[in-house]
PDB file of N, CA and C in Angstrom:
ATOM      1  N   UNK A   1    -104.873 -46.665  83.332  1.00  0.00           N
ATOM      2  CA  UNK A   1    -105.399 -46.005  84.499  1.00  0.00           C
ATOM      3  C   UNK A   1    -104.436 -46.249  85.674  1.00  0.00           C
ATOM      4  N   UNK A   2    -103.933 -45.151  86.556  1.00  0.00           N
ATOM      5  CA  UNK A   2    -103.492 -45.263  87.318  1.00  0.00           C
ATOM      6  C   UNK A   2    -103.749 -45.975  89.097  1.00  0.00           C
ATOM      7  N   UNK A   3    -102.914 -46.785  89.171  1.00  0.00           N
ATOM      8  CA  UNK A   3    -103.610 -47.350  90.606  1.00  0.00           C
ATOM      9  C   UNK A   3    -104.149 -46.538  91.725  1.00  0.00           C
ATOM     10  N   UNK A   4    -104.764 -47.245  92.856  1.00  0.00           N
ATOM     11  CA  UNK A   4    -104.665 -46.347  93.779  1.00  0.00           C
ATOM     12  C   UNK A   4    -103.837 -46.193  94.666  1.00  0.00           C
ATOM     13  N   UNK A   5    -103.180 -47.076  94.890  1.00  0.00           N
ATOM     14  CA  UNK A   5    -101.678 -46.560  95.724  1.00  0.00           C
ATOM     15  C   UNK A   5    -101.064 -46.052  95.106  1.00  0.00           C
ATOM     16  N   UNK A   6    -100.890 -46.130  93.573  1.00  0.00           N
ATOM     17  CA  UNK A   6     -99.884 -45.165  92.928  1.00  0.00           C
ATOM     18  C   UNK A   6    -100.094 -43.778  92.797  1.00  0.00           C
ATOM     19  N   UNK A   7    -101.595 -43.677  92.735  1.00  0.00           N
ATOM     20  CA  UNK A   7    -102.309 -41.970  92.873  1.00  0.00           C
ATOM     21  C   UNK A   7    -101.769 -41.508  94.285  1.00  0.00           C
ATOM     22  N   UNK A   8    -101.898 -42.476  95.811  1.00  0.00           N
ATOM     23  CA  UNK A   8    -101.847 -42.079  96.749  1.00  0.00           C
ATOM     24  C   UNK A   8    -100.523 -41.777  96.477  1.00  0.00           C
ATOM     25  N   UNK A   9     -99.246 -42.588  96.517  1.00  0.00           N
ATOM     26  CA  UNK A   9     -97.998 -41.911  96.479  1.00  0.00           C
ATOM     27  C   UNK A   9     -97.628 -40.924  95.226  1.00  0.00           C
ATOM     28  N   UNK A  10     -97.809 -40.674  94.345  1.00  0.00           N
ATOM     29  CA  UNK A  10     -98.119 -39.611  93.497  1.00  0.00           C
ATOM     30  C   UNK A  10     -98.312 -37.922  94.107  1.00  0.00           C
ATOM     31  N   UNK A  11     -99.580 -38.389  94.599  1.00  0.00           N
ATOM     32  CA  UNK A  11     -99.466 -37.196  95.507  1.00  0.00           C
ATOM     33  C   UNK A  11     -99.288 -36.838  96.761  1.00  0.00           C
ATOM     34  N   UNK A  12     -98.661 -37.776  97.561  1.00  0.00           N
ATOM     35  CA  UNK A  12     -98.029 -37.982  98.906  1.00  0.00           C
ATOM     36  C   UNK A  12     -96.692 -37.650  98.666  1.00  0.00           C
ATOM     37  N   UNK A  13     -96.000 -37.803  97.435  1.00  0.00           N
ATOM     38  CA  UNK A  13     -94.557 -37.221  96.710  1.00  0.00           C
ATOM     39  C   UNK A  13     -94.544 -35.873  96.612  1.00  0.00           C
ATOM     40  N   UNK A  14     -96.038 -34.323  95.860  1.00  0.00           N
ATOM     41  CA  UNK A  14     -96.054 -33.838  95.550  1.00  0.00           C
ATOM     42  C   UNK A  14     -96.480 -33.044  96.880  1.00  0.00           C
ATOM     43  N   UNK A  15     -96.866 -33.830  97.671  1.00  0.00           N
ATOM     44  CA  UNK A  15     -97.090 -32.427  98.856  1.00  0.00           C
ATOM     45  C   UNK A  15     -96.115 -32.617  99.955  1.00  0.00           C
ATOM     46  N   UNK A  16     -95.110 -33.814  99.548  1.00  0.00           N
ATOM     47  CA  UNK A  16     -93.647 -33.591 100.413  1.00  0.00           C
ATOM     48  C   UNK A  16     -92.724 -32.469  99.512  1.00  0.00           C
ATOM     49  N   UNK A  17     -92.940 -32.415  98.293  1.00  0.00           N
ATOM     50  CA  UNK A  17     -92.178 -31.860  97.811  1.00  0.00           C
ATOM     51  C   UNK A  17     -92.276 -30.139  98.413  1.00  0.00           C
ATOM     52  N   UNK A  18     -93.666 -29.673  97.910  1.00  0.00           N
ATOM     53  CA  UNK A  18     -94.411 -29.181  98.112  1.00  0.00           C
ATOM     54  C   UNK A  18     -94.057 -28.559  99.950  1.00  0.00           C
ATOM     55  N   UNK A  19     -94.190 -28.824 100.529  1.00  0.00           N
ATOM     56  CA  UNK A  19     -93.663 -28.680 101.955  1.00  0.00           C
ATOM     57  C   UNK A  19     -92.469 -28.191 101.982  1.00  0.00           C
ATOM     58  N   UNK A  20     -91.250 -29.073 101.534  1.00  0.00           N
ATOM     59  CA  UNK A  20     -90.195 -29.150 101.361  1.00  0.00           C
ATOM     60  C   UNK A  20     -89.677 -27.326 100.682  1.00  0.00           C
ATOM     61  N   UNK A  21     -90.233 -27.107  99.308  1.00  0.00           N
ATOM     62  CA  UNK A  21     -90.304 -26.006  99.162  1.00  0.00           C
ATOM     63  C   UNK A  21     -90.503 -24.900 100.223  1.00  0.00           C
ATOM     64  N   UNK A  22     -92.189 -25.110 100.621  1.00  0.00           N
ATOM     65  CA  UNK A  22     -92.655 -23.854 101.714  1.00  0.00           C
ATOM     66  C   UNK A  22     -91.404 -23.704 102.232  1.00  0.00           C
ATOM     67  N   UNK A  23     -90.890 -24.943 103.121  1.00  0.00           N
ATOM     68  CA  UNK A  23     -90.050 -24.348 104.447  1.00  0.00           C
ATOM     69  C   UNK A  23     -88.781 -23.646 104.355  1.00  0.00           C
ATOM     70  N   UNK A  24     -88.486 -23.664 102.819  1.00  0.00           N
ATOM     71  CA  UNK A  24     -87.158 -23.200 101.855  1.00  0.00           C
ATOM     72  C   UNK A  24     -87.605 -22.058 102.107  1.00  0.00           C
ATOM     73  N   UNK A  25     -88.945 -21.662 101.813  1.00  0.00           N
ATOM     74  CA  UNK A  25     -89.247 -20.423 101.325  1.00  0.00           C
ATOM     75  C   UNK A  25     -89.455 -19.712 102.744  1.00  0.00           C
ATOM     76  N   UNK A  26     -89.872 -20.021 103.558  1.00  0.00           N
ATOM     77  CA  UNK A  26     -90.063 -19.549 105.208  1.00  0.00           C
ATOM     78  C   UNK A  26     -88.960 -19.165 106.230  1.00  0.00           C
ATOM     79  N   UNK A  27     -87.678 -20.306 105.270  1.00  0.00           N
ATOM     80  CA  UNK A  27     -86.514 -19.594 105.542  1.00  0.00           C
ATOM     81  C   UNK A  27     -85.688 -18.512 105.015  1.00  0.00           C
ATOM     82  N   UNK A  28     -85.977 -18.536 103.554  1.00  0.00           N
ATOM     83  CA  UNK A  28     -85.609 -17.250 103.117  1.00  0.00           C
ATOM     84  C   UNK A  28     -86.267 -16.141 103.745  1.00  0.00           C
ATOM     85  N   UNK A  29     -87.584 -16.159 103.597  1.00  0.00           N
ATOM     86  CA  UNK A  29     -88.428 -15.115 104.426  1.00  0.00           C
ATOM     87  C   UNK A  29     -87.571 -14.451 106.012  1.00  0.00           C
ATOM     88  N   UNK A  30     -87.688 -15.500 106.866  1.00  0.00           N
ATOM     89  CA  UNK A  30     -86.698 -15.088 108.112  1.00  0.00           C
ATOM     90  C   UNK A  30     -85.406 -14.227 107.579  1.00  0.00           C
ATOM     91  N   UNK A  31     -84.857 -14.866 107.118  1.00  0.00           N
ATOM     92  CA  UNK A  31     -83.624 -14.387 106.390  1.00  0.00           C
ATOM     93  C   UNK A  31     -83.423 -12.570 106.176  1.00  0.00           C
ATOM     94  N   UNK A  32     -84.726 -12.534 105.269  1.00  0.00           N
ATOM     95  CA  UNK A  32     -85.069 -11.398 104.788  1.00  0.00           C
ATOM     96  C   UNK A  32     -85.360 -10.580 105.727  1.00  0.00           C
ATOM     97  N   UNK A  33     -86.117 -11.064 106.468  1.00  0.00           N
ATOM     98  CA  UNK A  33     -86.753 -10.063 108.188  1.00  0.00           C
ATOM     99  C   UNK A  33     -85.397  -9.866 108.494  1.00  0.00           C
ATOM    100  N   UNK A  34     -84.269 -10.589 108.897  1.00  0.00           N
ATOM    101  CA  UNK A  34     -83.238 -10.112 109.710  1.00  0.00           C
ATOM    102  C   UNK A  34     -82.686  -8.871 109.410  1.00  0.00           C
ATOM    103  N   UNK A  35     -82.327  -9.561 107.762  1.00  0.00           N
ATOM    104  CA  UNK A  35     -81.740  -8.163 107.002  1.00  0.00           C
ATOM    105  C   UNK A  35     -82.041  -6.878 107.156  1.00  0.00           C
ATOM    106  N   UNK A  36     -83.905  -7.024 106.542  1.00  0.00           N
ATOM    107  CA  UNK A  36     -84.521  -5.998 106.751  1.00  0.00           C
ATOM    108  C   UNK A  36     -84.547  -4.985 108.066  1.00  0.00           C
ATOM    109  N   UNK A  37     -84.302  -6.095 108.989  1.00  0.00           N
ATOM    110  CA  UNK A  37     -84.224  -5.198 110.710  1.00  0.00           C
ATOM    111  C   UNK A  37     -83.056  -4.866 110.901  1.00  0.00           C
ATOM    112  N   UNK A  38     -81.975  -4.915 110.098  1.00  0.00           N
ATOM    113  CA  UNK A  38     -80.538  -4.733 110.381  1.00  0.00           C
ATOM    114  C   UNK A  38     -80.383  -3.322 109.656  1.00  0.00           C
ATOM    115  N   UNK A  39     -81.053  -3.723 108.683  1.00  0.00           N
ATOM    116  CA  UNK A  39     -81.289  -2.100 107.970  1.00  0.00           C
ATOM    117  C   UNK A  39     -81.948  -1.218 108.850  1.00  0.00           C
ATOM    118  N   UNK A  40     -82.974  -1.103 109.081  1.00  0.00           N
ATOM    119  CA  UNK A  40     -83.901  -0.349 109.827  1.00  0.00           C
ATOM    120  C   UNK A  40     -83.095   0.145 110.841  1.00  0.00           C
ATOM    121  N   UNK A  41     -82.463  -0.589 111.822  1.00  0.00           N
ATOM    122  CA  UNK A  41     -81.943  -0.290 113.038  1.00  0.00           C
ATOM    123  C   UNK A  41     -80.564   0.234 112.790  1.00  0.00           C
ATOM    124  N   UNK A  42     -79.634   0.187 111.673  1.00  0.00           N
ATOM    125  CA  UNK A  42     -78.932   1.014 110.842  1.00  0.00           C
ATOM    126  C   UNK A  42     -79.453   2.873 110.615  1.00  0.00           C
ATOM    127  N   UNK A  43     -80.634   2.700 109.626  1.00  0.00           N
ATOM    128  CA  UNK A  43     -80.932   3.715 109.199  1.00  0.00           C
ATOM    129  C   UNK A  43     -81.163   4.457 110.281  1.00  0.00           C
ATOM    130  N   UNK A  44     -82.033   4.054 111.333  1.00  0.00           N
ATOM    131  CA  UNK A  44     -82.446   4.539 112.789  1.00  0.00           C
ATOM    132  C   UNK A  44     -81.613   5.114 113.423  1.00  0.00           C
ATOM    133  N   UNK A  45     -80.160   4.844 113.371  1.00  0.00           N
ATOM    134  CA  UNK A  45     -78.843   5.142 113.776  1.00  0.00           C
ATOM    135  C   UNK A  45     -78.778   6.592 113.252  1.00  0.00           C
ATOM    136  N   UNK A  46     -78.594   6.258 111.671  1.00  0.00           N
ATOM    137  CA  UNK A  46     -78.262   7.693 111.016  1.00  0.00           C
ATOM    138  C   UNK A  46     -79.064   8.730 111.819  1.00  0.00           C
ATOM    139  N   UNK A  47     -80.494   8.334 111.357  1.00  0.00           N
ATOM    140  CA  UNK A  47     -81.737   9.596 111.776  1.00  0.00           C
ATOM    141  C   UNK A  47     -81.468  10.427 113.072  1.00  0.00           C
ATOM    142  N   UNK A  48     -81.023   9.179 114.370  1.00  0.00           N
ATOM    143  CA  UNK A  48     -80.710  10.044 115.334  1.00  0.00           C
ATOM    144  C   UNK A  48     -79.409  10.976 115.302  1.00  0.00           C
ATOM    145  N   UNK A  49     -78.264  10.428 114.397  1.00  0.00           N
ATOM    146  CA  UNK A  49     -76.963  11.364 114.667  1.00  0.00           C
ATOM    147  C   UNK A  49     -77.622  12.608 114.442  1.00  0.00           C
ATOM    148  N   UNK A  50     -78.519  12.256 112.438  1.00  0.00           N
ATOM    149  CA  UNK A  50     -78.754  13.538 111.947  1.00  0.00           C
ATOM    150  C   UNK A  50     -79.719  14.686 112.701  1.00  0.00           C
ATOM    151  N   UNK A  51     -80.587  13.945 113.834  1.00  0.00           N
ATOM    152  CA  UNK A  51     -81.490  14.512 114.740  1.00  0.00           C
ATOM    153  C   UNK A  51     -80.579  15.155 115.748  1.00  0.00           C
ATOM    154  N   UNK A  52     -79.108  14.903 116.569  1.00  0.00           N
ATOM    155  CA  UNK A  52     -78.493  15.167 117.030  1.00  0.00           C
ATOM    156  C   UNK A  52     -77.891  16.303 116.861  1.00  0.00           C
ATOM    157  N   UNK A  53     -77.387  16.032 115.488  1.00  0.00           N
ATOM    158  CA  UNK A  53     -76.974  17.007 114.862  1.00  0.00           C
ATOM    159  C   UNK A  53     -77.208  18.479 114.503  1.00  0.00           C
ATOM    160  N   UNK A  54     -78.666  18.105 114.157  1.00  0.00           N
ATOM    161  CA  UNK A  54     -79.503  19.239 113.995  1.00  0.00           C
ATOM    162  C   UNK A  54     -79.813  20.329 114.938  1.00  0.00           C
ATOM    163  N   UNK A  55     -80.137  19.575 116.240  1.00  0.00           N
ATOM    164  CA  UNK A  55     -80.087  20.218 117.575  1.00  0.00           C
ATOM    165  C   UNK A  55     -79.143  21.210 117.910  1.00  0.00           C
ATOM    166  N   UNK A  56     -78.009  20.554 117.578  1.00  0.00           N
ATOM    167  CA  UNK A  56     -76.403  21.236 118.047  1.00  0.00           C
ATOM    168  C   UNK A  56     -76.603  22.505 116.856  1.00  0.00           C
ATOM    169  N   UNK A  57     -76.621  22.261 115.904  1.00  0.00           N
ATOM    170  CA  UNK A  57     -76.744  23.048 115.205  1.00  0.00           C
ATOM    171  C   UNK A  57     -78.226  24.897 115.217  1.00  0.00           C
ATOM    172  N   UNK A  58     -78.636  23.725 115.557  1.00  0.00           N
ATOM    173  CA  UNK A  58     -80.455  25.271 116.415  1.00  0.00           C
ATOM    174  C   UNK A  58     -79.460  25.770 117.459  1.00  0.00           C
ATOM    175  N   UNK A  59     -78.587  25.032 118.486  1.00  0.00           N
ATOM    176  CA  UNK A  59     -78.210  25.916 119.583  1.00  0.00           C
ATOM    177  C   UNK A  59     -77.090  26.907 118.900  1.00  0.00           C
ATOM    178  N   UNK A  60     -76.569  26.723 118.089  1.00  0.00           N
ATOM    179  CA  UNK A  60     -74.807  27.211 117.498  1.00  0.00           C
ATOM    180  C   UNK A  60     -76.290  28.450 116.511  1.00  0.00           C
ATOM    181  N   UNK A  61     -77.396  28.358 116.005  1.00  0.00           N
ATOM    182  CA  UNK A  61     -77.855  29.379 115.451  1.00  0.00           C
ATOM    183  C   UNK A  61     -78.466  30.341 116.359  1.00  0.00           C
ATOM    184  N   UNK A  62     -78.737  29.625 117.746  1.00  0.00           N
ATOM    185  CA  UNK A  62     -79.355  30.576 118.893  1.00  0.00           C
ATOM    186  C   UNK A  62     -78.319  31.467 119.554  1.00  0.00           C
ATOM    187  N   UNK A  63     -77.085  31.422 118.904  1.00  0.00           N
ATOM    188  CA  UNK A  63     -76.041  32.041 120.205  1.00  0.00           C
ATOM    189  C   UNK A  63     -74.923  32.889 119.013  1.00  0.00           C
ATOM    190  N   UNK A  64     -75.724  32.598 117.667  1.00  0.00           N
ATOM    191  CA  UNK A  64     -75.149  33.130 116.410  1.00  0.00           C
ATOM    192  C   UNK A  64     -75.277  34.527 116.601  1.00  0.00           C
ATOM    193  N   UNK A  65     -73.837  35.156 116.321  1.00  0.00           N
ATOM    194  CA  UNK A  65     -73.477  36.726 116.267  1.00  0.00           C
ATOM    195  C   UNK A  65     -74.393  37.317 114.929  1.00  0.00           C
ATOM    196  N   UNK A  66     -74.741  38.870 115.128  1.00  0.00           N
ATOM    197  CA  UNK A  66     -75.316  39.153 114.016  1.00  0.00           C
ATOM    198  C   UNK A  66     -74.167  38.578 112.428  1.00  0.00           C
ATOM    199  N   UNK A  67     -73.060  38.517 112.911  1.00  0.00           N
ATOM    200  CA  UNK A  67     -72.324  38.610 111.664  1.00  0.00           C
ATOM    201  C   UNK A  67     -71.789  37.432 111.347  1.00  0.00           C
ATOM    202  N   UNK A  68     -72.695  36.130 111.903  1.00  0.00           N
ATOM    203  CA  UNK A  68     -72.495  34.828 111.562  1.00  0.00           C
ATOM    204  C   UNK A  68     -73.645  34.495 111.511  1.00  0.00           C
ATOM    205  N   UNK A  69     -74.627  35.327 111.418  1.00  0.00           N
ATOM    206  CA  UNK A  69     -76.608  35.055 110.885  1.00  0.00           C
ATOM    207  C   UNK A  69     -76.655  34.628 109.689  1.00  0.00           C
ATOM    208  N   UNK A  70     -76.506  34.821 108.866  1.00  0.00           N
ATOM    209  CA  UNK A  70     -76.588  34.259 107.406  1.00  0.00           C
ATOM    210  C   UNK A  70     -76.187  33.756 106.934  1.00  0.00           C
ATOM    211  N   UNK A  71     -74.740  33.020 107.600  1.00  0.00           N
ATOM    212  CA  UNK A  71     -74.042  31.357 107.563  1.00  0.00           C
ATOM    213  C   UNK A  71     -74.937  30.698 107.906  1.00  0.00           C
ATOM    214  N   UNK A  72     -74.866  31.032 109.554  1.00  0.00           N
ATOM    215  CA  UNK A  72     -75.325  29.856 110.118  1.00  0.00           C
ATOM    216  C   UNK A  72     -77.142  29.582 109.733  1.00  0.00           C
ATOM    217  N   UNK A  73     -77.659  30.272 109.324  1.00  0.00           N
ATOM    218  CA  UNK A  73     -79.153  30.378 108.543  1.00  0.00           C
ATOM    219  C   UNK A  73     -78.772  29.404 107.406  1.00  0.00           C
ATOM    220  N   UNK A  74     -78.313  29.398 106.727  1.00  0.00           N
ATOM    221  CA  UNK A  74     -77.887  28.564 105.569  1.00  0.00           C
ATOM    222  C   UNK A  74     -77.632  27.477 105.765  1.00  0.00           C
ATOM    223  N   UNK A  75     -76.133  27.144 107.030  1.00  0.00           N
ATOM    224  CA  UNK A  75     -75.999  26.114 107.356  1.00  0.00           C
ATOM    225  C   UNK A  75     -77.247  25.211 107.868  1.00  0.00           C
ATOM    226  N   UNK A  76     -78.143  25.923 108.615  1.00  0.00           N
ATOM    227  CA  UNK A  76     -79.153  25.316 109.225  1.00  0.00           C
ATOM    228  C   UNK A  76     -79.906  24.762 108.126  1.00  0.00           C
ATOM    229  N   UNK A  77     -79.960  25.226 107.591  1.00  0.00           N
ATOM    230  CA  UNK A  77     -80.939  25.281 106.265  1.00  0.00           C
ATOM    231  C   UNK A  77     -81.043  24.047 105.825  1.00  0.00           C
ATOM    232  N   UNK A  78     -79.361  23.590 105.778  1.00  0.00           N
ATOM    233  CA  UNK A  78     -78.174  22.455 104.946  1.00  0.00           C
ATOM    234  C   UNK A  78     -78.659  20.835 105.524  1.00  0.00           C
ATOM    235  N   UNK A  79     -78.689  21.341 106.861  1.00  0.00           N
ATOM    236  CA  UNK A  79     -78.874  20.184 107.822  1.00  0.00           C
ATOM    237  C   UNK A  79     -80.103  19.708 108.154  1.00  0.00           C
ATOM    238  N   UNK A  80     -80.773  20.600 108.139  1.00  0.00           N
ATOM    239  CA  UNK A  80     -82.755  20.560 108.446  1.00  0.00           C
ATOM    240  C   UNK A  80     -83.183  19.645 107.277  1.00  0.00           C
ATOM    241  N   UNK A  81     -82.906  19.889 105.859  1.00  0.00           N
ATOM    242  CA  UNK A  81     -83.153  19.830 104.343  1.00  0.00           C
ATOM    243  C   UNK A  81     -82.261  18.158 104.240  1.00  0.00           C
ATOM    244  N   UNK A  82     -81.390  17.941 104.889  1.00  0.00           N
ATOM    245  CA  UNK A  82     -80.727  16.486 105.073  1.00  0.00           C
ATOM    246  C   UNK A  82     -81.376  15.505 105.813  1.00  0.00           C
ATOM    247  N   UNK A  83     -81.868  16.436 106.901  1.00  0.00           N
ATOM    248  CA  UNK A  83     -82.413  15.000 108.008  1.00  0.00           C
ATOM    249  C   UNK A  83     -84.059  14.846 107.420  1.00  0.00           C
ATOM    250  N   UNK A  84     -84.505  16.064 106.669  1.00  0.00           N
ATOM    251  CA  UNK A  84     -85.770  15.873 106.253  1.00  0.00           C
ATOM    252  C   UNK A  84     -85.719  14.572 105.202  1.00  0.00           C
ATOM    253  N   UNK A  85     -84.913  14.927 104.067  1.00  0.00           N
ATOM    254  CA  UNK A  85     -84.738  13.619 103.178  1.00  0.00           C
ATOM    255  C   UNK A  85     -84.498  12.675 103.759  1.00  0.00           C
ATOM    256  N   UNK A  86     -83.623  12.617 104.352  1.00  0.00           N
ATOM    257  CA  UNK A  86     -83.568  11.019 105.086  1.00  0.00           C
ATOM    258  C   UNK A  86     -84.646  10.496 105.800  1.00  0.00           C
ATOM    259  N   UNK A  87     -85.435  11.172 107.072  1.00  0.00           N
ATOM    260  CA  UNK A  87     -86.666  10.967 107.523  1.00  0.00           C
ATOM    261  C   UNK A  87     -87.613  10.763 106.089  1.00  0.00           C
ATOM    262  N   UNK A  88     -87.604  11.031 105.071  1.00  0.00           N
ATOM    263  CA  UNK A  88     -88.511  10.735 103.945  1.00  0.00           C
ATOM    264  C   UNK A  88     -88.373   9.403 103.608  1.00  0.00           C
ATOM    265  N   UNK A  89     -87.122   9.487 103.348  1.00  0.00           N
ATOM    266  CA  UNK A  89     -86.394   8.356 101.971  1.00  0.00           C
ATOM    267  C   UNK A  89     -86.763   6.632 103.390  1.00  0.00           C
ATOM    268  N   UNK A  90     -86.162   7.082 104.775  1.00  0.00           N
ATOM    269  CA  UNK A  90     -86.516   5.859 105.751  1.00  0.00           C
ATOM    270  C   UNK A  90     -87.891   5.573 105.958  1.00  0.00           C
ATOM    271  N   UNK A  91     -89.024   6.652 105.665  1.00  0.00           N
ATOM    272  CA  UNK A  91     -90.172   6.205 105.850  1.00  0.00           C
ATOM    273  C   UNK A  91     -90.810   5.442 104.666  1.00  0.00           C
ATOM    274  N   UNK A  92     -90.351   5.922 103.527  1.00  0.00           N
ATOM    275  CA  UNK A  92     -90.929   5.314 102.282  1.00  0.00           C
ATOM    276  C   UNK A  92     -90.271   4.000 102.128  1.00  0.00           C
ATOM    277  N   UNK A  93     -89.320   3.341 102.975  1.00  0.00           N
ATOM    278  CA  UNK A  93     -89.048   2.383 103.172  1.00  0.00           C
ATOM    279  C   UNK A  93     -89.817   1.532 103.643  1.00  0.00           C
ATOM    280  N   UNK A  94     -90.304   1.902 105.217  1.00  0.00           N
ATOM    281  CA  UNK A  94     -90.756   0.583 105.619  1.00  0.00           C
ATOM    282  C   UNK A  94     -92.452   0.322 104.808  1.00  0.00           C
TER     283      UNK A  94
END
């Protein structure tokens, strides 16, 4: 049978250990948040060029000659259909 100071340090060992772990793990966690926000504020980047982009592109279709209508319809098309996926693919992220 085990003593009782030896039970007490027994498990006075196992919840230092125990601790010791968590705070491993609390730092990876942080770790992970950073990353994760480095991404985000990355992707956030893209969304606006591609939001930028898009804009420039509605004005270049608003001032489009009849005989650059069905480029630039297409092109629009190209770019709308890009920033949509990406606005998808970044939301199914977070």
């Amino acid at each position: 049978m085990i003593t009782r100071d030896a039970y007490i340090e027994k498990m006075k060992t196992q919840l230092d250990e125990l601790n010791v772990r968590m705070e491993h793990l609390s730092n990876q966690a942080a770790e992970a948040q950073a990353q994760v926000r480095a991404t985000y504020d990355k992707d956030m980047v893209q969304l606006r060029a591609q939001s930028v982009q898009a804009k420039a592109k509605m004005e270049e279709l608003k001032s489009a000659g009849e005989d650059r209508w069905d480029a630039m319809v297409t092109e629009m098309e190209k770019v709308r259909d890009a920033f949509v996926h990406s606005f998808s693919y970044f939301k199914s992220q977070l």
